[in-house]
Protein backbone atom coordinates (compact mmCIF):
# COMPACT_ATOMS: atom_id res chain seq x y z
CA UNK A 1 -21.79 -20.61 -13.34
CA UNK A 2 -22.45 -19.51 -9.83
CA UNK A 3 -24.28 -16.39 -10.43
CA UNK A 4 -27.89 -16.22 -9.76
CA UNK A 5 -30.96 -13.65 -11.18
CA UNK A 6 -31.56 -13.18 -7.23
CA UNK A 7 -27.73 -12.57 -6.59
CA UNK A 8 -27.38 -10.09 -9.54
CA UNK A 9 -30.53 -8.61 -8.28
CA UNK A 10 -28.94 -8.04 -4.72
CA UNK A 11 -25.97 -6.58 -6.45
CA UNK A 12 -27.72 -3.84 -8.61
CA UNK A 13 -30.06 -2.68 -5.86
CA UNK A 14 -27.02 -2.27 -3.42
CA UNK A 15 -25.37 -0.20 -6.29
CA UNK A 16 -28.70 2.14 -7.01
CA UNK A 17 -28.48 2.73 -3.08
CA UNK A 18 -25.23 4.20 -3.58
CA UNK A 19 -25.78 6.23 -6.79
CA UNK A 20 -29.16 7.36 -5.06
CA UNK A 21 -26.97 8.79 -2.19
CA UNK A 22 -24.83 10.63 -5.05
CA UNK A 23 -28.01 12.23 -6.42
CA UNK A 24 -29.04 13.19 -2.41
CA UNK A 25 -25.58 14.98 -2.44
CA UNK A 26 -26.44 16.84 -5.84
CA UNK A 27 -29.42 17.88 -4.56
CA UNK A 28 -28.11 19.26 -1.34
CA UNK A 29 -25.31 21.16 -3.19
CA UNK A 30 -28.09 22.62 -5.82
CA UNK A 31 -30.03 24.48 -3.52
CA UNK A 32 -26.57 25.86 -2.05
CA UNK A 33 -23.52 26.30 -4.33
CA UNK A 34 -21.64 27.25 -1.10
CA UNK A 35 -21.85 23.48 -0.35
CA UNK A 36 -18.89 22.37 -2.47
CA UNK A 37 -17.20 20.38 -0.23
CA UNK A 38 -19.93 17.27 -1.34
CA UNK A 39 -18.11 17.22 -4.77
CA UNK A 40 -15.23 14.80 -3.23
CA UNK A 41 -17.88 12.61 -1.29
CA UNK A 42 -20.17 12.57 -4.88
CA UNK A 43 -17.31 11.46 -6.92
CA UNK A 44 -16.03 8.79 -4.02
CA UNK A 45 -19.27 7.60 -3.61
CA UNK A 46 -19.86 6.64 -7.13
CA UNK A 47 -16.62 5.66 -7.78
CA UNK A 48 -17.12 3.44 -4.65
CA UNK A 49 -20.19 2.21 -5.79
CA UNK A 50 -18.82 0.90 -8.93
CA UNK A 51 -15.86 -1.05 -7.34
CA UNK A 52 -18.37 -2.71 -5.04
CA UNK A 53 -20.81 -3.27 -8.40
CA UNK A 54 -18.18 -4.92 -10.48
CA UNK A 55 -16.13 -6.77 -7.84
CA UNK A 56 -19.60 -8.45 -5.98
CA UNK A 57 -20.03 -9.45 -9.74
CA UNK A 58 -17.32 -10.90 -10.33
CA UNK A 59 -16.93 -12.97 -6.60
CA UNK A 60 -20.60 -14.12 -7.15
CA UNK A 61 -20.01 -15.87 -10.40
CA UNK A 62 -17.64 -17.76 -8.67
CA UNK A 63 -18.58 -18.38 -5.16
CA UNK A 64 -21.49 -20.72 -4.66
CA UNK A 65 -24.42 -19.40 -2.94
CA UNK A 66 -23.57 -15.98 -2.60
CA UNK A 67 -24.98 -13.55 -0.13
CA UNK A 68 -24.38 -9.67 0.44
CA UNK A 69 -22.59 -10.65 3.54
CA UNK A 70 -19.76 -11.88 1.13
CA UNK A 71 -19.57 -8.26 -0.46
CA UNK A 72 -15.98 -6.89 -0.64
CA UNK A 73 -12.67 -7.44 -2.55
CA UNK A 74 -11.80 -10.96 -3.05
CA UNK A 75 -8.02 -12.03 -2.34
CA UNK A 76 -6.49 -12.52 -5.58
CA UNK A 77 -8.64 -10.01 -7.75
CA UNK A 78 -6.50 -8.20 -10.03
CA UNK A 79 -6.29 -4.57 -8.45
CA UNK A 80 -7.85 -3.14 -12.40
CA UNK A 81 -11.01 -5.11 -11.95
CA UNK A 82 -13.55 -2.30 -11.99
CA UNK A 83 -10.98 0.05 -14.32
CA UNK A 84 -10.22 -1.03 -17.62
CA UNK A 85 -7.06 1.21 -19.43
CA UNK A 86 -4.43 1.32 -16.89
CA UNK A 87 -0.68 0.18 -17.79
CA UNK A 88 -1.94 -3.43 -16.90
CA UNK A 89 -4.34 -3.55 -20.09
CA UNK A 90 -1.97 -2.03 -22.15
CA UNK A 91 1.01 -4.94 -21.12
CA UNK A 92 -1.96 -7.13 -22.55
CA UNK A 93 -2.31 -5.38 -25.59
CA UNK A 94 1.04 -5.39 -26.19
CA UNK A 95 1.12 -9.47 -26.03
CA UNK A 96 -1.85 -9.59 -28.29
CA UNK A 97 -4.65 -10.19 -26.05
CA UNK A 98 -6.94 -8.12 -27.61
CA UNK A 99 -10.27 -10.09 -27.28
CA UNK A 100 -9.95 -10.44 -23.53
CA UNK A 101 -7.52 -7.15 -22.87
CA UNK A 102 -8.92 -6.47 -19.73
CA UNK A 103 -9.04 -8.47 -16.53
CA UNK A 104 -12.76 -8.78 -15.94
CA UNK A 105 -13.44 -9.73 -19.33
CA UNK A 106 -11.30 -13.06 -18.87
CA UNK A 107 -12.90 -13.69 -15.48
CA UNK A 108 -16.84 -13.31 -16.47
CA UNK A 109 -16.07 -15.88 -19.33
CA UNK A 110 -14.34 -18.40 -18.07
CA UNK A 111 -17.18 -18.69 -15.17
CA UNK A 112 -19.81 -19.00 -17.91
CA UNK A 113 -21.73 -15.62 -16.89
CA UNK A 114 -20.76 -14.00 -20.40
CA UNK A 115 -20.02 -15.19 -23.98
CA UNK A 116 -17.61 -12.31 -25.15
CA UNK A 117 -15.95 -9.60 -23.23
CA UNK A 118 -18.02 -7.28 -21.16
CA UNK A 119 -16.39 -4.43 -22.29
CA UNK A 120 -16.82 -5.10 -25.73
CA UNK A 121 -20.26 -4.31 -24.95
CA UNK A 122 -19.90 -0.83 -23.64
CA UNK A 123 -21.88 2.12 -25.17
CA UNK A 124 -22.08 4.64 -23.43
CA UNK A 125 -22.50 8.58 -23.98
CA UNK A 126 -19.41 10.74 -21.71
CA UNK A 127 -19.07 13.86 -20.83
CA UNK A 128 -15.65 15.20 -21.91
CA UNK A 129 -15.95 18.69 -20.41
CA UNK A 130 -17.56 20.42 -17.84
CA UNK A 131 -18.84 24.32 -16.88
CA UNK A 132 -19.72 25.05 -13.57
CA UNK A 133 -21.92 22.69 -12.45
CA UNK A 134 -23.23 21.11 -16.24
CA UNK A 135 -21.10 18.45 -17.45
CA UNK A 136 -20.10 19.44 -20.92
CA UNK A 137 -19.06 18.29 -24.14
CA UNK A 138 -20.80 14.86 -24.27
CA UNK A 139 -19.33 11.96 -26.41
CA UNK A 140 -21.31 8.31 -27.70
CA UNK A 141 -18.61 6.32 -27.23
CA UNK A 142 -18.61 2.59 -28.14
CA UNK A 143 -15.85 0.44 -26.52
CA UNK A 144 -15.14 -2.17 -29.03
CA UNK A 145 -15.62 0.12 -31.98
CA UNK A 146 -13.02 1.67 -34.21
CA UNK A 147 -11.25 4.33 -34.42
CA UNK A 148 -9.88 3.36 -30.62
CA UNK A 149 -9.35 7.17 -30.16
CA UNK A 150 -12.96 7.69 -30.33
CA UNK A 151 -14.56 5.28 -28.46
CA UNK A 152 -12.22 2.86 -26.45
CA UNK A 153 -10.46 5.45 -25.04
CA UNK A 154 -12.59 7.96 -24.26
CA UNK A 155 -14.41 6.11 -22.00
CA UNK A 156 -11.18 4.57 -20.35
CA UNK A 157 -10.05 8.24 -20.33
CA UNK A 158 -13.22 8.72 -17.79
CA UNK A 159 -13.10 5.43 -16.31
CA UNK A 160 -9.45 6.58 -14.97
CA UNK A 161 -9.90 10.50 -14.41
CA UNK A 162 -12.44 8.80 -12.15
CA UNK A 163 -10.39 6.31 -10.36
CA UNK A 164 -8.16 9.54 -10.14
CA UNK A 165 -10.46 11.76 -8.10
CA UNK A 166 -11.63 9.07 -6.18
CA UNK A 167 -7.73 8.57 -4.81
CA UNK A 168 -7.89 12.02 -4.68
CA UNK A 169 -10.81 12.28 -2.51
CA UNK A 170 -10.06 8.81 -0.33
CA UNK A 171 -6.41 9.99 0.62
CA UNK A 172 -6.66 14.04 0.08
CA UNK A 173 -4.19 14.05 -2.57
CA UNK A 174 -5.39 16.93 -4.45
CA UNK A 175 -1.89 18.77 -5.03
CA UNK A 176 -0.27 15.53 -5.66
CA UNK A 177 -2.75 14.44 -8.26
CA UNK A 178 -3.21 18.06 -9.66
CA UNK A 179 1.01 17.91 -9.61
CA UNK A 180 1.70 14.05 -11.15
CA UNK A 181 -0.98 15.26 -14.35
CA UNK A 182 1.18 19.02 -14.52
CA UNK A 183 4.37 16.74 -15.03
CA UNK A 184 2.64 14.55 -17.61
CA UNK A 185 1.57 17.41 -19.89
CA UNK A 186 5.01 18.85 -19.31
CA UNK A 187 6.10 15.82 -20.99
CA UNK A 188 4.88 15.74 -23.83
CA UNK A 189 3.53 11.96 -22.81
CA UNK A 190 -0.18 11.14 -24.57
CA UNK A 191 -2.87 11.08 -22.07
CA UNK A 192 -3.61 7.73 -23.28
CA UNK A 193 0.29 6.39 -22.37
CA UNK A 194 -0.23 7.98 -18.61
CA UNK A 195 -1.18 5.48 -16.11
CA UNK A 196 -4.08 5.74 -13.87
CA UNK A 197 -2.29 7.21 -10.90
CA UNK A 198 -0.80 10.14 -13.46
CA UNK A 199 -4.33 10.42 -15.16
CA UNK A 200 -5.21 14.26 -15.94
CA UNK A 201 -8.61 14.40 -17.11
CA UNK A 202 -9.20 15.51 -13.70
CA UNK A 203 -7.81 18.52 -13.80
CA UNK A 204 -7.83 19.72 -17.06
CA UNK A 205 -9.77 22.48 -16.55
CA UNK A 206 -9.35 23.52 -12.80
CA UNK A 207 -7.33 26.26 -10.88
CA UNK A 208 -4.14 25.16 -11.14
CA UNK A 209 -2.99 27.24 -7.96
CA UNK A 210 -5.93 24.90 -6.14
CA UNK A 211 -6.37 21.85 -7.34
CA UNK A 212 -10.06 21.10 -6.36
CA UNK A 213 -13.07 18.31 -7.89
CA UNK A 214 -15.72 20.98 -9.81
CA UNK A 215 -19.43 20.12 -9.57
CA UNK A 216 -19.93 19.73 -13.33
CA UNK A 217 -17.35 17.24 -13.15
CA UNK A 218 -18.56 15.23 -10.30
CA UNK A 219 -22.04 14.71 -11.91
CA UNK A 220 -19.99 13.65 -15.34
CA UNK A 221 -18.79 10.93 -12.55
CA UNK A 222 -22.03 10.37 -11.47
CA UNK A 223 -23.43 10.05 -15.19
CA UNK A 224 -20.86 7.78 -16.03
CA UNK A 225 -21.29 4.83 -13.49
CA UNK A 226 -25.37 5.20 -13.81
CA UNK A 227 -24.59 3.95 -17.53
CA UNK A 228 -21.81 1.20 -16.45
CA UNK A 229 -23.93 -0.57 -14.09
CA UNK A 230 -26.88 -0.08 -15.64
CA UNK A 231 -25.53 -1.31 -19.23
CA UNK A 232 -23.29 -4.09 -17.01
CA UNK A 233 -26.77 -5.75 -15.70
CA UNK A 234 -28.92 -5.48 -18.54
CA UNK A 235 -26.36 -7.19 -20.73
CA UNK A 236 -25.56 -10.01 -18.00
CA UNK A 237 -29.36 -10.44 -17.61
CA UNK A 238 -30.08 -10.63 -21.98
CA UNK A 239 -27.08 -13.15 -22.09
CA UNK A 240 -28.28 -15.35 -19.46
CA UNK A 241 -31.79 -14.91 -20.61
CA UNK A 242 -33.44 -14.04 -17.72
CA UNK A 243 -36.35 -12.47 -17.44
CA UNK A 244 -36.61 -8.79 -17.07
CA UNK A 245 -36.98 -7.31 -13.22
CA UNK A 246 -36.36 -4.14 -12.08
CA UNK A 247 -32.70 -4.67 -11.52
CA UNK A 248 -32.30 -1.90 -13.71
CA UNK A 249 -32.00 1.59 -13.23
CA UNK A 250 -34.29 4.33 -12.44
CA UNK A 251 -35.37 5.56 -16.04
CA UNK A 252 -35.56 8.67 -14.79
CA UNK A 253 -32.33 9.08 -14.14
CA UNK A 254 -31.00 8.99 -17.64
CA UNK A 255 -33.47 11.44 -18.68
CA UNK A 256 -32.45 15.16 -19.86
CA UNK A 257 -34.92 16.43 -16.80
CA UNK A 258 -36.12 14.11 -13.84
CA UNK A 259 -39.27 14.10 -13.66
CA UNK A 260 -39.97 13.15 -10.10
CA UNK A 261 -38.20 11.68 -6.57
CA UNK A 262 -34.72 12.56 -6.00
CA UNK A 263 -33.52 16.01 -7.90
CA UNK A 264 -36.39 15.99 -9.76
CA UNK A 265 -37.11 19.30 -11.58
CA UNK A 266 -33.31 19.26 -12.31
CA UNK A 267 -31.37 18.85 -15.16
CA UNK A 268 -28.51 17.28 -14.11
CA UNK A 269 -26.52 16.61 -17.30
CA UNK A 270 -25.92 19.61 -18.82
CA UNK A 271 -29.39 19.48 -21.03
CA UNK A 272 -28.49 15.91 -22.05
CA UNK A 273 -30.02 12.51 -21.98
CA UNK A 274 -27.71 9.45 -21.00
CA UNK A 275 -27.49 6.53 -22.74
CA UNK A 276 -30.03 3.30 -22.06
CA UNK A 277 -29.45 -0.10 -22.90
């Protein structure tokens, strides 16, 4: 196993820098609403962030002596690395490969950095709604529980409505994303049978005449990578058994109010805490 305490270190602070610059673009849009043109660059940013989290992961438990200066997609990486639920996992599911359904989960075992799949070990607690600029209607969701429709895929439901708005954002494909989700509902096809590029949790609840990324649903984005990489490095760290740094998150980001640096004052989940590892 080529993955180091100091590499995974690295990793997590270079992810906190990014979600830090998400919470410098919430507070810049709080003391103006007039400022929505941020919500694209919140949701890319932490969308961004995560890729980079999971993927430097990933190419550090295999690449000896790793360095930031390696950071970036890896030849070969399946394209789903950082996004578990697209049609990819489900052609996996279909063959029966439920214990390691998702691409990442494979990888991090067979280089020795994890015992069972990763995202077995996902709890998290998403927000399924949003008004204004509160994300709303906030689920506990536990990957590898049961019923699927309740935990699983809820949070691949977010996972891809993320991956979504970040395309969205990247490649100013609003109309086209706000369109492909129209023609899904018009369907009749289950959210969870839509791939990632039709996904419509997006746009759900949005003008339909201009298809735009809401506030409350940019921080939901924001909310829900603070939890993946934070829940991603503690569980690395427990299974590898080393000793506990402050690769972790900010605590006082998950809280229901910050209490001081960056937004603090606010409340920037709708009145609700986030889950902690």
């Amino acid at each position: 196993m080529q993955l180091t305490q100091d590499s995974l270190h690295g990793i997590a602070l270079e992810a906190r820098g990014g979600l830090r610059e998400c919470l410098n673009m919430i507070e810049l849009h709080a003391r103006d609403r007039e400022r929505s043109f941020l919500n694209p660059g919140i949701v890319l940013t932490a969308a961004a962030t995560w890729e980079r989290f999971m993927v430097d992961v990933c190419h550090a438990s295999e690449k000896a002596a790793w360095t930031l200066e390696d950071s970036g997609w890896k030849r070969g990486y399946d394209a789903s690395v950082p996004w578990p639920g697209g049609s990819k996992d489900r052609n996996r599911e279909g063959r029966g490969q439920d214990q390691q359904e998702h691409h990442v989960d494979g990888l991090l075992i067979r280089n020795g950095v994890l015992t069972e799949p990763l995202t077995s070990l996902w709890t998290l607690h998403v927000a399924t709604g949003w008004f204004g600029a509160d994300p709303t209607e906030w689920r506990r969701a536990d990957y590898a529980a049961r019923p699927y429709a309740e935990n699983r895929d809820i949070i691949r439901a977010a996972m891809l409505g993320a991956k979504s708005a970040r395309d969205a954002a990247a490649h100013r494909l609003y109309y086209k994303k706000a369109q492909q989700a129209r023609l899904v509902r018009q369907d009749g096809e289950p959210d969870e049978d839509a791939d990632q590029r039709d996904w419509c949790y997006v746009w759900q609840s949005d003008n339909p005449g201009k298809p735009t990324i809401q506030h409350g649903y940019a921080r939901g984005v924001v909310a829900l990578v603070i939890q993946l990489v934070d829940i991603t490095v503690a569980t690395i760290r427990e299974h590898q058994g080393w000793a506990v740094t402050d690769s972790q998150l900010p605590s006082a980001w998950f809280r229901q109010k910050i209490p001081s640096g960056t937004c603090a004052g606010m409340e920037l989940w709708g009145g609700h805490e986030l889950w902690r590892a």
